[in-house]
N, C-alpha and C. Protein backbone atom coordinates (compact mmCIF):
# COMPACT_ATOMS: atom_id res chain seq x y z
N UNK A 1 159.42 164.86 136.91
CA UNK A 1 159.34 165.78 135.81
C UNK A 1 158.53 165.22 134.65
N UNK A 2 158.24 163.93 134.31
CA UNK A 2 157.78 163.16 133.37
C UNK A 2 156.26 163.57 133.38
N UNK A 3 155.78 163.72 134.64
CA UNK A 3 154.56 163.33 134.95
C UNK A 3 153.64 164.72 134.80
N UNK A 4 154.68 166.09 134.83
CA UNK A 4 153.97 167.35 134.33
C UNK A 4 153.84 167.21 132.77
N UNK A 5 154.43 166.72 131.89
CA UNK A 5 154.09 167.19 130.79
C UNK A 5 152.86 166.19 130.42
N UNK A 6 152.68 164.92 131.18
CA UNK A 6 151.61 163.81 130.76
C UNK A 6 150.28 164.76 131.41
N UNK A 7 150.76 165.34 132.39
CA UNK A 7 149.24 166.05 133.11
C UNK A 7 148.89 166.82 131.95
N UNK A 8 149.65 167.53 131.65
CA UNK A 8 149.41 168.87 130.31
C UNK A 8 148.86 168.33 129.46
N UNK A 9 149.22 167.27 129.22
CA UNK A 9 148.80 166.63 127.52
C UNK A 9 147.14 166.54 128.12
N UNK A 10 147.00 165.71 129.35
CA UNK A 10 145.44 165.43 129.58
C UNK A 10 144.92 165.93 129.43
N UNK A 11 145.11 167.00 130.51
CA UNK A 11 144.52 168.56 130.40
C UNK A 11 143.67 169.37 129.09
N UNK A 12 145.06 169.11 128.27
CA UNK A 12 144.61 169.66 127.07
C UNK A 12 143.59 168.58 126.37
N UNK A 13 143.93 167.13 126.13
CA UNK A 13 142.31 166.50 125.48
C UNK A 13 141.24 166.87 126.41
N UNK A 14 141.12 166.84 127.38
CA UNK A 14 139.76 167.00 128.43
C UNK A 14 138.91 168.66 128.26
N UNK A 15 140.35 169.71 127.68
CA UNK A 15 139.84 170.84 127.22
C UNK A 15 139.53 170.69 125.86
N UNK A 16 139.94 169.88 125.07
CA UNK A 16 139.58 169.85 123.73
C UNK A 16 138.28 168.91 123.80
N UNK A 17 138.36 167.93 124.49
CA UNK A 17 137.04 167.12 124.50
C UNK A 17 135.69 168.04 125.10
N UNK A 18 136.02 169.11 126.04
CA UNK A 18 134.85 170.31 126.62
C UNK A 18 134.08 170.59 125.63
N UNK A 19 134.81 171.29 124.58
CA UNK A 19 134.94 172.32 123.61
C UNK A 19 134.19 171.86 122.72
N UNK A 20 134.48 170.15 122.06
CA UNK A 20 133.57 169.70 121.47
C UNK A 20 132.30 169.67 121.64
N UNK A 21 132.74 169.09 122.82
CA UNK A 21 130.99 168.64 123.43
C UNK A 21 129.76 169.66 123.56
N UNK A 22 130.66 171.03 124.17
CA UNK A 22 129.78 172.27 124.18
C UNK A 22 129.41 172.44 122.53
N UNK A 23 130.35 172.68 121.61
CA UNK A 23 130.10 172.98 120.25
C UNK A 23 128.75 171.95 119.77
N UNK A 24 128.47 170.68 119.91
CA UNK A 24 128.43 169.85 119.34
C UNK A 24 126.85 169.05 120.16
N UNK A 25 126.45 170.12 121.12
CA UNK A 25 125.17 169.85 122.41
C UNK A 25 123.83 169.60 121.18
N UNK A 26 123.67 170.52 120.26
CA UNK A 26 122.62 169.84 119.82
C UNK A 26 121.89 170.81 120.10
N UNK A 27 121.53 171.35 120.84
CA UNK A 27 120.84 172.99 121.67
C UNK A 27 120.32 173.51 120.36
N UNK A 28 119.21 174.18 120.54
CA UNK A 28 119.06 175.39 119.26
C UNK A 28 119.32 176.73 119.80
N UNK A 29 120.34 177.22 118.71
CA UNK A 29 120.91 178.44 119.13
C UNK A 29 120.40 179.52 117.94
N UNK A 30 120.21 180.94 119.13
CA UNK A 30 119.15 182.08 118.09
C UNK A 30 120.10 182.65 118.75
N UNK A 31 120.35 183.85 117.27
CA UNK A 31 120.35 185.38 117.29
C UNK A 31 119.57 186.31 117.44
N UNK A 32 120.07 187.24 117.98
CA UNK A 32 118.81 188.46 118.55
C UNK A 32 119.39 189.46 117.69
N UNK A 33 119.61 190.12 116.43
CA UNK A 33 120.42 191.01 116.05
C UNK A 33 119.19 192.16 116.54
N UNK A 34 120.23 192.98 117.38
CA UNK A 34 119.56 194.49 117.79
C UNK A 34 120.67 195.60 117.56
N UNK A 35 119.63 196.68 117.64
CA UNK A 35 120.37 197.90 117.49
C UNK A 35 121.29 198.63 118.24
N UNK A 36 121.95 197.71 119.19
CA UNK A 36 122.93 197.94 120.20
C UNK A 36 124.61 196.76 119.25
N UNK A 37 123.65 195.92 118.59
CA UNK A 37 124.71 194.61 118.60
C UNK A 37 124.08 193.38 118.58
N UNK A 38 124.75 191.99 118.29
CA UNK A 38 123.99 190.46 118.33
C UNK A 38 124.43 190.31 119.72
N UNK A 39 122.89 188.79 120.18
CA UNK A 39 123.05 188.70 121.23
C UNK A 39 122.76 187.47 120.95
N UNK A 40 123.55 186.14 121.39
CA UNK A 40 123.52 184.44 121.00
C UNK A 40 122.94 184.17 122.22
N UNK A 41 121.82 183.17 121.66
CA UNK A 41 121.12 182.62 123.00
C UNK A 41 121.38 181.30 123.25
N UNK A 42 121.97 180.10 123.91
CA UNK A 42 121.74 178.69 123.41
C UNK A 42 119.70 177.98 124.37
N UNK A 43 119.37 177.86 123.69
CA UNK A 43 118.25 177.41 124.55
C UNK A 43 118.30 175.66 125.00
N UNK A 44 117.41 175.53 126.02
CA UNK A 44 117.74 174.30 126.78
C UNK A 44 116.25 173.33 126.64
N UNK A 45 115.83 172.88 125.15
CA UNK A 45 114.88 172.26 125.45
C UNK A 45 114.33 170.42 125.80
N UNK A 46 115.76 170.41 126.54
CA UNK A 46 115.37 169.29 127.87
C UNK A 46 115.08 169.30 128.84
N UNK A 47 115.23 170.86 129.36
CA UNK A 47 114.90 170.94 130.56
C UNK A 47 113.57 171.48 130.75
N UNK A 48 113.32 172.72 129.34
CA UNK A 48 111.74 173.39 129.28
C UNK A 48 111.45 173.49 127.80
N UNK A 49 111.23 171.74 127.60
CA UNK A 49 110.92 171.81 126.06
C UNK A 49 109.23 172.54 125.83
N UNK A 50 108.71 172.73 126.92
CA UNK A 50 107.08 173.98 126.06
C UNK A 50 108.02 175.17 125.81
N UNK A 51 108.18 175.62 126.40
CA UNK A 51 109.08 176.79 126.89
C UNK A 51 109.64 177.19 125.30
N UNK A 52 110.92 176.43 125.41
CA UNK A 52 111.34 176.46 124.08
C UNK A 52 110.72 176.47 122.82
N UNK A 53 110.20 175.54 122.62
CA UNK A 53 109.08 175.85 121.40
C UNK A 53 108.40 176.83 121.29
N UNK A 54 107.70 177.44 122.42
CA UNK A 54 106.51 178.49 122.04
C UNK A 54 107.79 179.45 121.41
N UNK A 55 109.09 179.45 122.56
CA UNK A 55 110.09 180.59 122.01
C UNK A 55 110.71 180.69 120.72
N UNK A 56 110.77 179.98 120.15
CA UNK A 56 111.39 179.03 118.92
C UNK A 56 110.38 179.08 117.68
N UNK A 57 108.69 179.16 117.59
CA UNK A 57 107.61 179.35 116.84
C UNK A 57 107.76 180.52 117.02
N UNK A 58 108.19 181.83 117.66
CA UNK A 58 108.17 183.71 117.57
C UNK A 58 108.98 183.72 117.07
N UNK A 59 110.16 182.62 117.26
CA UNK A 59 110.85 183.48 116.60
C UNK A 59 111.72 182.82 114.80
N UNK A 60 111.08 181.71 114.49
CA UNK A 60 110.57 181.05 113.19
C UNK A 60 109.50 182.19 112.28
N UNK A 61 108.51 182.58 112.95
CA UNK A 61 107.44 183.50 112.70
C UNK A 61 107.72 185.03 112.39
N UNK A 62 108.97 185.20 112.58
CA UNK A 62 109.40 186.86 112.70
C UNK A 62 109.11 187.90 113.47
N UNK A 63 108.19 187.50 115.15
CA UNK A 63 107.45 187.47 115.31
C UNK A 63 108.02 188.66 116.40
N UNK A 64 109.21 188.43 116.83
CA UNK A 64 110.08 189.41 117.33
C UNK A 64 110.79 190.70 116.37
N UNK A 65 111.00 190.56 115.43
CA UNK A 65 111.41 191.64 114.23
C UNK A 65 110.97 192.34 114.49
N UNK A 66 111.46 193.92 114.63
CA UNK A 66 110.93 194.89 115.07
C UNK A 66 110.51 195.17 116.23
N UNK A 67 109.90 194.23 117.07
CA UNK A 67 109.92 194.75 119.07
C UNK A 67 111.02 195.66 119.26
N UNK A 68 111.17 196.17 120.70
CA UNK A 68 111.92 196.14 121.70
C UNK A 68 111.67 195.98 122.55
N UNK A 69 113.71 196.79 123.73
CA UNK A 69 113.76 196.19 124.86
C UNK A 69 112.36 197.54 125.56
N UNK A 70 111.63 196.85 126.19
CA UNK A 70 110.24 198.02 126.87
C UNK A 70 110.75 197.99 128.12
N UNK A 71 111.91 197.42 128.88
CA UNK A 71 112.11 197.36 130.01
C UNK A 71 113.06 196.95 130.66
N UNK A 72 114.00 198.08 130.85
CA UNK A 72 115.42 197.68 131.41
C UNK A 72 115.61 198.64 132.72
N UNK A 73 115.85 197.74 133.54
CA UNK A 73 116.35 197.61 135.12
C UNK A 73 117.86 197.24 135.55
N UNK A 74 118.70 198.31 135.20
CA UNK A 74 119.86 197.86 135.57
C UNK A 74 120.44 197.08 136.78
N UNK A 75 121.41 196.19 136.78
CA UNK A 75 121.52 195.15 137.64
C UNK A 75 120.52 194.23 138.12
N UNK A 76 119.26 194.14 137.47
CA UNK A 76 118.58 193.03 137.35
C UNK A 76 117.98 192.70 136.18
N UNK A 77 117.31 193.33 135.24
CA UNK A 77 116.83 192.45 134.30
C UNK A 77 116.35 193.57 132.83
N UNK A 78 117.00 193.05 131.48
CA UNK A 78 116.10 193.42 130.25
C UNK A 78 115.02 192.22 129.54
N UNK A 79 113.99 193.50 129.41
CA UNK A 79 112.86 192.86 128.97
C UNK A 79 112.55 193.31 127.38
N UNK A 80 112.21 192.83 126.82
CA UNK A 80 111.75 192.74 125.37
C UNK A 80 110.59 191.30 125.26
N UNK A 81 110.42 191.52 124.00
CA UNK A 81 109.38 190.65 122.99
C UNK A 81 108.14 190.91 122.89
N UNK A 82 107.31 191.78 122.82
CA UNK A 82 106.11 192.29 122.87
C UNK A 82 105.78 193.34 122.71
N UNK A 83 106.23 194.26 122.66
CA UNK A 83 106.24 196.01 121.86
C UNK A 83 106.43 196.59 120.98
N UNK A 84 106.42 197.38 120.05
CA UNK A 84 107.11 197.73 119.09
C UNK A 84 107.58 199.22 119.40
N UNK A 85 108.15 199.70 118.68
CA UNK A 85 109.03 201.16 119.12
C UNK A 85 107.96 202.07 119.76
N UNK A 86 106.68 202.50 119.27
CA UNK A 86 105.60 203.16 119.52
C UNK A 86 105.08 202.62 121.24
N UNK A 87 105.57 201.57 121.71
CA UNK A 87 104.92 201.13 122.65
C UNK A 87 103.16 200.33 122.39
N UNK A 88 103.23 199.59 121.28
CA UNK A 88 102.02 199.41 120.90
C UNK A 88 102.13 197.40 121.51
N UNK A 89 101.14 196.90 122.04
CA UNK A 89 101.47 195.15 122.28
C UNK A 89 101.09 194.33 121.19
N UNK A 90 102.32 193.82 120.42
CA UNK A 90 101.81 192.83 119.19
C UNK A 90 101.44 191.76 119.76
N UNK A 91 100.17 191.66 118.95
CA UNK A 91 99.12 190.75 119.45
C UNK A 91 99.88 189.14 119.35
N UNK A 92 99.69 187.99 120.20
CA UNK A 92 100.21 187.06 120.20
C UNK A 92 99.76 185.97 120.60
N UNK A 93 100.26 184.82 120.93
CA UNK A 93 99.67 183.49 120.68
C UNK A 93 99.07 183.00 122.19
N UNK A 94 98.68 181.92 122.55
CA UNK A 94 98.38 181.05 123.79
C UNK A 94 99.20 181.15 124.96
N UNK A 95 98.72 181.33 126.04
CA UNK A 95 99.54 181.34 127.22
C UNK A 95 100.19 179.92 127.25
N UNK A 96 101.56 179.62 127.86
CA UNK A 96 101.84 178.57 128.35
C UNK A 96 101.76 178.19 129.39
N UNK A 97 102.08 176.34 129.65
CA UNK A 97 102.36 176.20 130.75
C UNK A 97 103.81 176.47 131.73
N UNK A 98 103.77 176.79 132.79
CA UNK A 98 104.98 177.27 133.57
C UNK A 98 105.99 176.30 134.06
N UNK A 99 106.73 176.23 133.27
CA UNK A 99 107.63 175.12 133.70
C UNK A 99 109.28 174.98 134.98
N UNK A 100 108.99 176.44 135.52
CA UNK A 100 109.81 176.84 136.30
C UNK A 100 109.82 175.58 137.25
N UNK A 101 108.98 175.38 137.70
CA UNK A 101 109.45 173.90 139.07
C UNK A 101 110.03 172.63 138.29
N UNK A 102 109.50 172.32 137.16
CA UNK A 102 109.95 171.18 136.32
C UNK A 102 111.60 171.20 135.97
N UNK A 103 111.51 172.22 135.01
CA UNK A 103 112.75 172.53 134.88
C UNK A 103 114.15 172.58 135.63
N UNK A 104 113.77 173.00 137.21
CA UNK A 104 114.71 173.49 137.92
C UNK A 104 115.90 174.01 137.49
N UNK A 105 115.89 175.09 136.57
CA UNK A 105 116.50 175.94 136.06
C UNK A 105 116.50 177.38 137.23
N UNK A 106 117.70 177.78 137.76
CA UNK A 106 117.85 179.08 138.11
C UNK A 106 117.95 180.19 137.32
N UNK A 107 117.35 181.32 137.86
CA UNK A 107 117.28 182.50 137.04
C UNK A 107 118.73 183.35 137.62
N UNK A 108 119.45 182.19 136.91
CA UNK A 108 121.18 183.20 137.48
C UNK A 108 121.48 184.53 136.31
N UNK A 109 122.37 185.14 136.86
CA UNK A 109 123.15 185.81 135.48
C UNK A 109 123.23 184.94 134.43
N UNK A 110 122.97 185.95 133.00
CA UNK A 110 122.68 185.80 131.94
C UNK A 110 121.75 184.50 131.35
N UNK A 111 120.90 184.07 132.15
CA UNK A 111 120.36 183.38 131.59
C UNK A 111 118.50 184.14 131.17
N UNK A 112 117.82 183.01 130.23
CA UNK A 112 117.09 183.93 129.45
C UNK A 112 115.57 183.24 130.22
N UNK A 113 114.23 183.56 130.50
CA UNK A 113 113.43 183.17 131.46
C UNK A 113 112.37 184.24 130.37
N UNK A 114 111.13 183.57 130.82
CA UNK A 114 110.23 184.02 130.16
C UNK A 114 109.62 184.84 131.40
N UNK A 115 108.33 185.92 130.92
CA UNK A 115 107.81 187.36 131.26
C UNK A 115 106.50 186.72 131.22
N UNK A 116 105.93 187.21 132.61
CA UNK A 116 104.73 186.64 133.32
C UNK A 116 103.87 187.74 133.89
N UNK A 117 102.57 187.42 134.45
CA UNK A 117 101.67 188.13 135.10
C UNK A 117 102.05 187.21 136.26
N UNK A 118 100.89 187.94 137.06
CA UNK A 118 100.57 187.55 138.73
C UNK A 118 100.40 185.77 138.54
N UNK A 119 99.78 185.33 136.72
CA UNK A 119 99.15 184.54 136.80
C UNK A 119 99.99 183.28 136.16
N UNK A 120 100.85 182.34 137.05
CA UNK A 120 102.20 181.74 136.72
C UNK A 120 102.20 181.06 135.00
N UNK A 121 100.60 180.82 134.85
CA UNK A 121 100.66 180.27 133.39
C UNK A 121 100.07 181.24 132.44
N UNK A 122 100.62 182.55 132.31
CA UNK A 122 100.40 183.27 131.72
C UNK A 122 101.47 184.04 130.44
N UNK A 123 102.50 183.34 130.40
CA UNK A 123 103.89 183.30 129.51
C UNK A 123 103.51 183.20 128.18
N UNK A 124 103.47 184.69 127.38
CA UNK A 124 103.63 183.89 125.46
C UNK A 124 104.89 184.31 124.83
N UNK A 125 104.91 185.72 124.79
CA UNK A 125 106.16 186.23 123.71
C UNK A 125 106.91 187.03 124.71
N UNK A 126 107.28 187.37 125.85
CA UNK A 126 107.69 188.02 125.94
C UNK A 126 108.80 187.35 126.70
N UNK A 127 110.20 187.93 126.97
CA UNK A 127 111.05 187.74 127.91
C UNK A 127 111.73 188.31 128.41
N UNK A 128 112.74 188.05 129.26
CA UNK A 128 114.08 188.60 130.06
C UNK A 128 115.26 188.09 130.40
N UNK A 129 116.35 189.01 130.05
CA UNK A 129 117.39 188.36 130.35
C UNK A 129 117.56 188.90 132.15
N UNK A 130 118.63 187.85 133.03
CA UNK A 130 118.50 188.16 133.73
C UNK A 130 120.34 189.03 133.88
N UNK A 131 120.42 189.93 134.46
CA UNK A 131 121.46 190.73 134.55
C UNK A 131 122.44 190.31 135.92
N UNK A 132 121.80 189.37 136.81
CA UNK A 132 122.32 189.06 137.85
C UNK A 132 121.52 188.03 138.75
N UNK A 133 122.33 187.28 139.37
CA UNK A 133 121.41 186.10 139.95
C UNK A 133 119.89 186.56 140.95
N UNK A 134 118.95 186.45 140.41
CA UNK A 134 117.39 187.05 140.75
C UNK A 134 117.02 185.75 141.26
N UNK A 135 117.61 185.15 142.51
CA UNK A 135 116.83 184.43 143.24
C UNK A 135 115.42 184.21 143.48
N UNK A 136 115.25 185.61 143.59
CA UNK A 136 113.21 185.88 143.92
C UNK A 136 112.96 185.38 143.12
N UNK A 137 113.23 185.24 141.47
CA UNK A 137 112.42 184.71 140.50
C UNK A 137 112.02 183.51 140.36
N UNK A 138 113.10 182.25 141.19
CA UNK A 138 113.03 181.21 140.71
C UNK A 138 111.92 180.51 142.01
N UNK A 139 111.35 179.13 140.96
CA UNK A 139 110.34 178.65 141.65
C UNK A 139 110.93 178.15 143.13
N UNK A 140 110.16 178.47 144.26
CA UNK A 140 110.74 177.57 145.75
C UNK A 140 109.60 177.84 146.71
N UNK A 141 109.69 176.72 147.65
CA UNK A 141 108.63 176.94 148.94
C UNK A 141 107.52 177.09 148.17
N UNK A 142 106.77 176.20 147.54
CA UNK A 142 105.75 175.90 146.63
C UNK A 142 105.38 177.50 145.43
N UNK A 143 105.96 177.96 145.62
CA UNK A 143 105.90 179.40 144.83
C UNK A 143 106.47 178.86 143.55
N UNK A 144 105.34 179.43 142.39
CA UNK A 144 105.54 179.49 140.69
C UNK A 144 106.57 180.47 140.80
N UNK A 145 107.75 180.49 139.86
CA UNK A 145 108.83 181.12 139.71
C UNK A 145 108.52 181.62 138.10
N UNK A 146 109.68 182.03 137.74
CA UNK A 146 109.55 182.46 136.23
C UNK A 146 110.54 181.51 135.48
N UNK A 147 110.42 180.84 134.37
CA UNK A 147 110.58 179.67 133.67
C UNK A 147 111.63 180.00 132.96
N UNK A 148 112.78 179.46 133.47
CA UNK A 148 114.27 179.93 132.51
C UNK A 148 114.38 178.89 131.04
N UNK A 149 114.64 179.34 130.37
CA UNK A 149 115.11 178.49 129.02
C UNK A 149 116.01 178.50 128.17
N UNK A 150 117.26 179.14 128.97
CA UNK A 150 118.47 179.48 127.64
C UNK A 150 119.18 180.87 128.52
N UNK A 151 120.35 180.42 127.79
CA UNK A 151 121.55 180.97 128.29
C UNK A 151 122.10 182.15 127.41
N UNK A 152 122.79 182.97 127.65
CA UNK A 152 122.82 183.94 126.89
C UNK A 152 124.82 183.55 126.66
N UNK A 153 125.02 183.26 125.37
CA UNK A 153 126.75 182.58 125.39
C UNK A 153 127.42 183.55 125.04
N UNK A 154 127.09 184.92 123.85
CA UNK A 154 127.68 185.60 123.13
C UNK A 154 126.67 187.24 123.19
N UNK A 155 127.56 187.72 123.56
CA UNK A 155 127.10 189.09 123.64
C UNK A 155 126.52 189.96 124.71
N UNK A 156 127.39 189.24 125.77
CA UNK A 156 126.65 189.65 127.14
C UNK A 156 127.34 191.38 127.34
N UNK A 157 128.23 191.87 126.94
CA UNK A 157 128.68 193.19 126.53
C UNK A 157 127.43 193.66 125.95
N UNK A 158 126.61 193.31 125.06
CA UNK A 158 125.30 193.81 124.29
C UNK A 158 124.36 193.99 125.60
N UNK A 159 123.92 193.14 126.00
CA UNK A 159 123.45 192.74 127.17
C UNK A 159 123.33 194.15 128.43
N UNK A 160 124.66 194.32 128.35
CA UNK A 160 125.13 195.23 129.93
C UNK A 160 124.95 196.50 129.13
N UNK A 161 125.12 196.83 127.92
CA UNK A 161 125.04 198.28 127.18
C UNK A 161 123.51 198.74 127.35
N UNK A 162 122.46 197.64 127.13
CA UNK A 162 121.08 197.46 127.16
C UNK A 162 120.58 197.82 128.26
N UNK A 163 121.38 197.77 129.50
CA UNK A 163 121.19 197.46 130.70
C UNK A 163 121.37 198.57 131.23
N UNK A 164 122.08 199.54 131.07
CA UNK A 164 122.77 200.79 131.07
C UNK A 164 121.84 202.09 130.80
N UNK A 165 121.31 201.26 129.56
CA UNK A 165 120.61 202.35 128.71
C UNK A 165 119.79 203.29 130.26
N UNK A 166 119.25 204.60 129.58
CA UNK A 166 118.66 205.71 130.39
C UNK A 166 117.35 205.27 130.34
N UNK A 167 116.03 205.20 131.19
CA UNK A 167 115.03 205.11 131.36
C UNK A 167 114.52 206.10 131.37
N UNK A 168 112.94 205.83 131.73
CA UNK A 168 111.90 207.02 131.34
C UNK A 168 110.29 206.44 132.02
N UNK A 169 109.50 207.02 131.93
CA UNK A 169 108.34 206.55 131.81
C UNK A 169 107.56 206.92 130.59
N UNK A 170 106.72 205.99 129.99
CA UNK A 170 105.85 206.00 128.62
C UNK A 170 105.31 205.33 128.58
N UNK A 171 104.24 205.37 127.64
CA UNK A 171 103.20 204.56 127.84
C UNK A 171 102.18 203.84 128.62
N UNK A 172 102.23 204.61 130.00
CA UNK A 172 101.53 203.91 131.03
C UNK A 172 103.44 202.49 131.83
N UNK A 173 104.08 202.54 131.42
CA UNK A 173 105.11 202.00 132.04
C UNK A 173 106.37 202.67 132.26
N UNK A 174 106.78 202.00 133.30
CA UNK A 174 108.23 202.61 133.98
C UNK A 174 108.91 201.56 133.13
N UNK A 175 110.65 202.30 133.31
CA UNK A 175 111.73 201.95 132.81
C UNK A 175 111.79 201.46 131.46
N UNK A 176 111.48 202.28 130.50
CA UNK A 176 111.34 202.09 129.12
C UNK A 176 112.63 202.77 128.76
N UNK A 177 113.43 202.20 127.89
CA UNK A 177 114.72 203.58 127.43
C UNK A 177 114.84 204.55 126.82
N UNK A 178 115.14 205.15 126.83
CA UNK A 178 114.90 206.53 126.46
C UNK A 178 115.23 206.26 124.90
N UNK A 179 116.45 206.16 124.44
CA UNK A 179 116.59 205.30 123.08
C UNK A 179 116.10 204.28 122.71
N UNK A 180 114.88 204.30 122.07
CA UNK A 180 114.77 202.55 121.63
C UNK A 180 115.45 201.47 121.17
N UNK A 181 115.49 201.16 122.01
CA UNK A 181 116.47 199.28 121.60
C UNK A 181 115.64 198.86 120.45
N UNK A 182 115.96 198.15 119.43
CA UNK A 182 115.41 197.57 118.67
C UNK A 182 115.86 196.24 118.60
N UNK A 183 115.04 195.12 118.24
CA UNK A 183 115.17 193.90 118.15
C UNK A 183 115.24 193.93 116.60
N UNK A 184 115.88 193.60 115.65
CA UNK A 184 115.68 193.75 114.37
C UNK A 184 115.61 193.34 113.46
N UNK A 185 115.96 191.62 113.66
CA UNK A 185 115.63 190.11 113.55
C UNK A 185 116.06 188.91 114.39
N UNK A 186 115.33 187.81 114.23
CA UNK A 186 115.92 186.82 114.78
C UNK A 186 116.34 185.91 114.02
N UNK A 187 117.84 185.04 114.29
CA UNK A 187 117.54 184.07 113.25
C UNK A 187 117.71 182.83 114.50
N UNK A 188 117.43 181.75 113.97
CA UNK A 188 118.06 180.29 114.37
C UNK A 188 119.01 179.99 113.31
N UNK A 189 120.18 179.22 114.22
CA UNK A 189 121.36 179.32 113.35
C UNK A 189 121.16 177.71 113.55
């Protein structure tokens, strides 16, 4: 009987020691405040420090304020950072390099991966959350994948509402929502 309440006690520092450690990672963590709700990102730049930065200079820059989501695919993926309500492309910075094989980051549920062409180093402002584990995306069998960088911790309810939303076609693109999502600042906290 002695030996359950010593387990409990452990238990509990090893959950209190988690808690810290998560609180206390060091990570830079952004808000997405949109017109659905906030959405907390923690980003991971040890694993895709270009990645992070280019993401981290848009959104230092304001550079996302005002976009939206231009592309939501329920049960796989919302897209934002490059549109504005009109469907117009704010003009933006240098392609990066693709850090999907480096990284070895999976594009599981809720994590956040940058928005590409055919052409793997073609990544600036735009991204996606992913809504469900999108295997296809991630780099394998010498194939460029799409470059994850951050986790989505708070607001994945925001997330699935986004996800939900009704589509359309406009602008020369499918699955735009019929309501515009708005992105409406970012901060780094």
């Amino acid at each position: 009987m002695r030996i359950f309440p010593a387990l409990i006690l452990t238990l509990c520092s090893l959950c209190s020691t988690l808690a810290v450690s998560e609180e206390t990672s060091g990570n830079p963590i952004v808000v997405l405040e949109t017109s659905k709700g906030n959405i907390t990102i923690e980003l991971l730049p040890d694993k895709a420090p270009i990645t992070v930065e280019n993401f981290l200079g848009y959104v230092k820059s304001g550079f996302y304020n005002g976009t939206i989501f231009h592309r939501v695919i329920r049960r796989f993926a919302v897209q934002g950072g490059g549109f504005t309500p009109d469907l117009v492309e704010k003009p933006n910075g240098e392609s990066i390099i693709n850090e999907s094989k480096t990284s070895k980051l999976r594009n599981d549920r809720w994590t956040v991966a940058m928005a590409r062409t055919d052409d793997p180093n073609s990544a600036r402002s735009q991204f996606y959350i992913n809504m469900r584990m999108n295997l296809d995306l991630d780099s394998r069998m010498g194939r460029d994948g799409y470059a994850v960088f951050g986790n989505v911790i708070e607001g994945q309810n925001i997330v699935r509402d986004i996800a939900i939303s009704s589509t359309h076609s406009a602008g020369g693109m499918e699955d735009v929502p019929v309501e515009p999502i708005l992105i409406i600042s970012t901060t780094l906290k």
